[in-house]
C-alpha atoms as a PDB file:
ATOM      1  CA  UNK A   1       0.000   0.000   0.000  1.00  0.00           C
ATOM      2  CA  UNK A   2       1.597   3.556  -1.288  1.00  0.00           C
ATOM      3  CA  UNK A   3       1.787   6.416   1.116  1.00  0.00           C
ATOM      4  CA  UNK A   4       0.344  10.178  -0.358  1.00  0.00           C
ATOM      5  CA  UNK A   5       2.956  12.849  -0.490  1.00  0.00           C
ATOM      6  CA  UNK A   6       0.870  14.249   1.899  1.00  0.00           C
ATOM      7  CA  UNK A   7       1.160  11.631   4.345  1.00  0.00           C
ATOM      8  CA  UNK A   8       4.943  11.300   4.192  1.00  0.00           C
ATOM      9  CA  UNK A   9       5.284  15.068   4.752  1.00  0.00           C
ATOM     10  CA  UNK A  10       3.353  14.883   7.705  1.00  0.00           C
ATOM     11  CA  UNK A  11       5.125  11.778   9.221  1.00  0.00           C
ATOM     12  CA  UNK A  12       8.399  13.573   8.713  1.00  0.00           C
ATOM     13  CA  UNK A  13       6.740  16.797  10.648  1.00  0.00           C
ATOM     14  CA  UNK A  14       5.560  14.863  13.391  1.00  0.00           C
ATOM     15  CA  UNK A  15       9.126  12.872  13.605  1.00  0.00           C
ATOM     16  CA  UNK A  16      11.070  16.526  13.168  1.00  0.00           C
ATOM     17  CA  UNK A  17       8.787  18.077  16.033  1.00  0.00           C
ATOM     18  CA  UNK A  18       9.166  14.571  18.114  1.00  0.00           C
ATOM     19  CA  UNK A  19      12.579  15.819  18.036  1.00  0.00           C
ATOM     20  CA  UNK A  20      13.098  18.871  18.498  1.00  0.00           C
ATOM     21  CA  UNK A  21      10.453  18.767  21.227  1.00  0.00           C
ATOM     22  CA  UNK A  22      12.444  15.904  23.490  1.00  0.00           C
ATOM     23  CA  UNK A  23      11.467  12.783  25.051  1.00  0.00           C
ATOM     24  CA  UNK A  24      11.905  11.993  28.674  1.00  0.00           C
ATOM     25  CA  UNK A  25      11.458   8.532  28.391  1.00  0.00           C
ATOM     26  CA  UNK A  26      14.035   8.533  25.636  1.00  0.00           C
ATOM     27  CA  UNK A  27      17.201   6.980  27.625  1.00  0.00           C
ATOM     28  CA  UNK A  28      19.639   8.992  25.992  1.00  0.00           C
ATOM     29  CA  UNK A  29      17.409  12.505  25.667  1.00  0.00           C
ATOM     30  CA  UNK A  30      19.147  15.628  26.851  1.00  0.00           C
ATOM     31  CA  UNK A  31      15.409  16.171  28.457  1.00  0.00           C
ATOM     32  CA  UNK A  32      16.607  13.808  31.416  1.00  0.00           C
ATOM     33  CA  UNK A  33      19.726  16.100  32.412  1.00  0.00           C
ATOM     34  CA  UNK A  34      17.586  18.803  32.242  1.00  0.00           C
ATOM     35  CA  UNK A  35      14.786  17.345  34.234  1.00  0.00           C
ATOM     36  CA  UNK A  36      17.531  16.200  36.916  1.00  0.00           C
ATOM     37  CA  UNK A  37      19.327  19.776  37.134  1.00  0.00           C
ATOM     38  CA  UNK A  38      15.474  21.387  37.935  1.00  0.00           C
ATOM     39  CA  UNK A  39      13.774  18.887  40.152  1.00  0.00           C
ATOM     40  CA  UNK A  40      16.865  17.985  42.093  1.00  0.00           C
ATOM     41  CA  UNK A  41      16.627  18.674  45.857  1.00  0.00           C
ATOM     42  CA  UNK A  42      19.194  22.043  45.576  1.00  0.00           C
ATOM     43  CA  UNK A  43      17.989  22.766  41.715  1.00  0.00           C
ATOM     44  CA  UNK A  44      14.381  23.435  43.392  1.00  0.00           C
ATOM     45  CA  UNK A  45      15.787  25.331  46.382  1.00  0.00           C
ATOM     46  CA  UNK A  46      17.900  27.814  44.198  1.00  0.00           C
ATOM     47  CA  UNK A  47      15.534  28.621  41.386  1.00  0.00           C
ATOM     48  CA  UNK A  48      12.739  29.536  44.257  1.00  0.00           C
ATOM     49  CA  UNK A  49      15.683  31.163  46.027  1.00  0.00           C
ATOM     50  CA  UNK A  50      16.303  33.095  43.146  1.00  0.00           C
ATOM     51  CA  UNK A  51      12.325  34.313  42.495  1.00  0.00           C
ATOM     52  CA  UNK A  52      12.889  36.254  45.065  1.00  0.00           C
ATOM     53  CA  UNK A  53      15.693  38.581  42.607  1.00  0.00           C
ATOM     54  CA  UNK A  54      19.709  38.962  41.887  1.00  0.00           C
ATOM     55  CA  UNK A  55      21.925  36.882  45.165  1.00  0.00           C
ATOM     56  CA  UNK A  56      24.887  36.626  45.678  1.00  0.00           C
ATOM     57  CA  UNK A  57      26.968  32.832  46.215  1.00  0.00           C
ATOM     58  CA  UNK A  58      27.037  33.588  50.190  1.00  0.00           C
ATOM     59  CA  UNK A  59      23.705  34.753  50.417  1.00  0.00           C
ATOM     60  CA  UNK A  60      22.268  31.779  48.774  1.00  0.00           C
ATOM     61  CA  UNK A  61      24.114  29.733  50.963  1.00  0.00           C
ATOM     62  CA  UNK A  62      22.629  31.241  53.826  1.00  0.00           C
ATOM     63  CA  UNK A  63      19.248  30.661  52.502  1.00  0.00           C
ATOM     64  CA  UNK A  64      19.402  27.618  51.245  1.00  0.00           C
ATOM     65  CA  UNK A  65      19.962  26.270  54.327  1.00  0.00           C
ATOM     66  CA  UNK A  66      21.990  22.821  53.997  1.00  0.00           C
ATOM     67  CA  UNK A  67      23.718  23.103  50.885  1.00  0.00           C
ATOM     68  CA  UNK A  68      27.459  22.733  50.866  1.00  0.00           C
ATOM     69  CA  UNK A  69      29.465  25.620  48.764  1.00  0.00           C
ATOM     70  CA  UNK A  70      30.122  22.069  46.658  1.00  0.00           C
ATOM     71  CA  UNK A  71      26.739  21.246  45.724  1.00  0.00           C
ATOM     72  CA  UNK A  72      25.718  24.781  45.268  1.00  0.00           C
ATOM     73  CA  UNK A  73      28.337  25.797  42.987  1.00  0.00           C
ATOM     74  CA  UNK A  74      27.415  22.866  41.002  1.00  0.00           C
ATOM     75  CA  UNK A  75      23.710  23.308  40.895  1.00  0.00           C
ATOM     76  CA  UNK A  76      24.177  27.079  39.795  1.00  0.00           C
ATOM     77  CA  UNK A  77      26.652  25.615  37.313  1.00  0.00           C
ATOM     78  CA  UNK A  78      24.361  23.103  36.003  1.00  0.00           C
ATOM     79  CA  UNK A  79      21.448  25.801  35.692  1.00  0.00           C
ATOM     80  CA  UNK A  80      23.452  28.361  34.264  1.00  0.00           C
ATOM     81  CA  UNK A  81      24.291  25.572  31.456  1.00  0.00           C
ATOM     82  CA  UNK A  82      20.392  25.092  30.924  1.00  0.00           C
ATOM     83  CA  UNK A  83      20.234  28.639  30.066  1.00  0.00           C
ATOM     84  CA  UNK A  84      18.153  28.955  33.602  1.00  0.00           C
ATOM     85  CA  UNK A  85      20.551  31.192  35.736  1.00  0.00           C
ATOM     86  CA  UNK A  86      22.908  34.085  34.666  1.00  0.00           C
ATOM     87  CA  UNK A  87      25.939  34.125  36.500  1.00  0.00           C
ATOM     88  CA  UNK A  88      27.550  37.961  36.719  1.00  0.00           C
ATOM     89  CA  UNK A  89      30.976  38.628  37.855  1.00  0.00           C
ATOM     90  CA  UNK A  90      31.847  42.135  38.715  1.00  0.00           C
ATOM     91  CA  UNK A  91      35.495  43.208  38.568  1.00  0.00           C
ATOM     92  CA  UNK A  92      36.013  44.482  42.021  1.00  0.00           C
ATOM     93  CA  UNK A  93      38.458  43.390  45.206  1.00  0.00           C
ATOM     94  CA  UNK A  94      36.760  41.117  46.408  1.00  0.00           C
ATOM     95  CA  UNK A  95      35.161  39.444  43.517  1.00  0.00           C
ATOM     96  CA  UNK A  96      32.010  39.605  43.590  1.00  0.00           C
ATOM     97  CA  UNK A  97      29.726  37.285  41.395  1.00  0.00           C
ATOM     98  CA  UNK A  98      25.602  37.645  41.011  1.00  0.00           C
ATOM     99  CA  UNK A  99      23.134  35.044  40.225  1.00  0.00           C
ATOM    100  CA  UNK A 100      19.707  35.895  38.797  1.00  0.00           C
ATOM    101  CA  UNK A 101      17.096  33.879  36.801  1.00  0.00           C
ATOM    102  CA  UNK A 102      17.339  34.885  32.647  1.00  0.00           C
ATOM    103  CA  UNK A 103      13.184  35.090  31.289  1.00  0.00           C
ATOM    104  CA  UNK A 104      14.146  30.770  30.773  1.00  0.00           C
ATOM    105  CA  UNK A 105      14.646  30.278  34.475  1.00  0.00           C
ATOM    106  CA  UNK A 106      11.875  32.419  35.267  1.00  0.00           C
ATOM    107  CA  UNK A 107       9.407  30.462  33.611  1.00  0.00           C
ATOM    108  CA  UNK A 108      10.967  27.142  34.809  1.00  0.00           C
ATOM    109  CA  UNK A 109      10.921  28.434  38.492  1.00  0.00           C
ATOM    110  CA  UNK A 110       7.431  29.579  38.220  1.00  0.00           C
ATOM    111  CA  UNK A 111       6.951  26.018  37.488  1.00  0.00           C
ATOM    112  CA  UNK A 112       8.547  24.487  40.382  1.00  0.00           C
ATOM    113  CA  UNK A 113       6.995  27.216  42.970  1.00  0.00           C
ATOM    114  CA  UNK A 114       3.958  25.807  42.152  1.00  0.00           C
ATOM    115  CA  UNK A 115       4.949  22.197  43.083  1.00  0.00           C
ATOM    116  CA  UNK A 116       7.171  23.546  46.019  1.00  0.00           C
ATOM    117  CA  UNK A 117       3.582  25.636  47.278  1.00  0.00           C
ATOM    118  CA  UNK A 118       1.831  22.729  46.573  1.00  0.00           C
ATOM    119  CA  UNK A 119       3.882  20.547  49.109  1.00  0.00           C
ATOM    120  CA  UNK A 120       3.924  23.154  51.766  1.00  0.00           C
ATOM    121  CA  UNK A 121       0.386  23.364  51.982  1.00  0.00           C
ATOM    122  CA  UNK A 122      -0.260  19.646  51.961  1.00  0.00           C
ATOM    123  CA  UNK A 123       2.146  18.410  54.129  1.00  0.00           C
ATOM    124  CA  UNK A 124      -0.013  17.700  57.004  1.00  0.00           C
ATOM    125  CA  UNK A 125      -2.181  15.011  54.396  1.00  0.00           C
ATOM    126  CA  UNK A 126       1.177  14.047  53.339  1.00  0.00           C
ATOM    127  CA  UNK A 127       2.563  13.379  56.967  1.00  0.00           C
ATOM    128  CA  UNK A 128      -0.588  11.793  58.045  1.00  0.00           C
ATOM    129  CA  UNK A 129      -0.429   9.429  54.690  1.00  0.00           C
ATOM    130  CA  UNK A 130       3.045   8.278  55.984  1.00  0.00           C
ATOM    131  CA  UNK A 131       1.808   7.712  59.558  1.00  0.00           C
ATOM    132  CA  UNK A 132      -0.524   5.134  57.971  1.00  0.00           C
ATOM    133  CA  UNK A 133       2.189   3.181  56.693  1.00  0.00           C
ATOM    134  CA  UNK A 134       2.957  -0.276  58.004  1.00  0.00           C
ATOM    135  CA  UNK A 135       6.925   0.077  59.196  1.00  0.00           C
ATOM    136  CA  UNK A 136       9.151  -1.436  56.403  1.00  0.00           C
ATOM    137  CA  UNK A 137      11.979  -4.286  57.234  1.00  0.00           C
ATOM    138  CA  UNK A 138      15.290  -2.420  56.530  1.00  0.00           C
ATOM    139  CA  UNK A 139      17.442  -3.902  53.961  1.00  0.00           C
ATOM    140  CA  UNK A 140      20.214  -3.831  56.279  1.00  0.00           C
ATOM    141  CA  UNK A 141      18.184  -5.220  58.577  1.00  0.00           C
ATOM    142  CA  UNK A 142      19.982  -8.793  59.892  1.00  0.00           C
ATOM    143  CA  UNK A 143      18.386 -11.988  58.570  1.00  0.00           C
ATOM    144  CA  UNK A 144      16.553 -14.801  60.706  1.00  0.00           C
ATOM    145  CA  UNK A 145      19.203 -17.447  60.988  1.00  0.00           C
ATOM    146  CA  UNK A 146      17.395 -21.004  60.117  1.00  0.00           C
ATOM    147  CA  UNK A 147      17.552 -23.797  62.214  1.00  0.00           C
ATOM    148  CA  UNK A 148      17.438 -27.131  60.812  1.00  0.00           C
ATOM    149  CA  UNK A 149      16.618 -30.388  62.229  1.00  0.00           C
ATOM    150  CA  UNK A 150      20.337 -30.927  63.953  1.00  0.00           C
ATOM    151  CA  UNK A 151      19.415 -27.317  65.404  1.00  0.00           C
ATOM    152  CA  UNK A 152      22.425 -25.540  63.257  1.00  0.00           C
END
C-alpha cells in the first residue's frame, strides 16, 4: 500500500517536532539532564531562592539552608548551562559574582513554585499518609538465621 505525499510530509513533521520537542522517556534525551538539574533537591531550592531577585553565592548559601558551597556551585553551574541562571561577575576586590534567573529560568521556576507551594500546603495530608504506613523491614536489617533439624 503507497503512502500520499501528503502523508509522508506529515510523518516527517511529526518525527522533526518529536525531536526537536524531546522525550523523557528517551534513555539517551538531553530532556533527562535537564529534568535532573530542575527537580533535584538544591535545583528546586535555588531557582525559588532566586524568584525572590539577583543573590549573591554567600547569600544563597545562607538561605538555602543545607547546601554545601560544593553542591551549590554545582547546581548554579548546572542551571546556568540550561540557560536557567545568569551568572555575573563584577570586577572588584573582592570578587564579587551575582546570580539571577534569565526570562528561561523564570518560567521554569514559576513552574517548580507551584509544586514547592503545593507541598507546603499539603504536608499535614502528606505526613498523616506516611503515619498510615505499616513500618518497612530495613534492607540492612539482619536476617533470621534457620535452624534445621540438627538445630544448626
Amino acid at each position: 500500500m503507497a503512502t500520499s505525499p501528503r502523508t509522508r510530509h506529515l510523518s516527517k513533521a511529526m518525527a522533526k517536532w518529536a525531536e526537536q520537542r524531546g522525550d523523557v522517556y528517551a534513555p539517551a534525551c538531553q530532556s533527562r539532564g535537564v529534568l535532573e538539574h530542575v527537580t533535584s533537591r538544591w535545583g528546586v531550592l535555588v531557582l525559588v531562592a532566586l524568584l525572590d531577585g539577583t543573590h549573591r553565592f554567600s547569600e544563597l548559601r545562607r538561605k538555602v539552608v543545607g547546601v554545601s558551597e560544593k553542591m551549590l556551585a554545582q547546581t548554579l553551574h548546572a542551571l546556568e548551562e540550561d540557560g536557567f541562571v545568569l551568572r555575573e561577575v563584577h570586577p572588584v576586590i573582592p570578587p564579587h559574582v551575582d546570580y539571577t534567573l534569565t526570562p528561561l529560568g523564570q518560567e521554569v521556576a514559576g513552574h517548580v513554585e507551584v509544586l514547592v507551594d503545593w507541598i507546603e500546603e499539603s504536608l499535614p495530608r502528606i505526613l498523616e499518609a506516611r503515619a498510615k504506613q505499616p513500618p518497612r523491614k530495613s534492607a540492612s536489617a539482619p536476617k533470621a538465621r534457620r535452624v534445621t533439624a540438627s538445630g544448626r
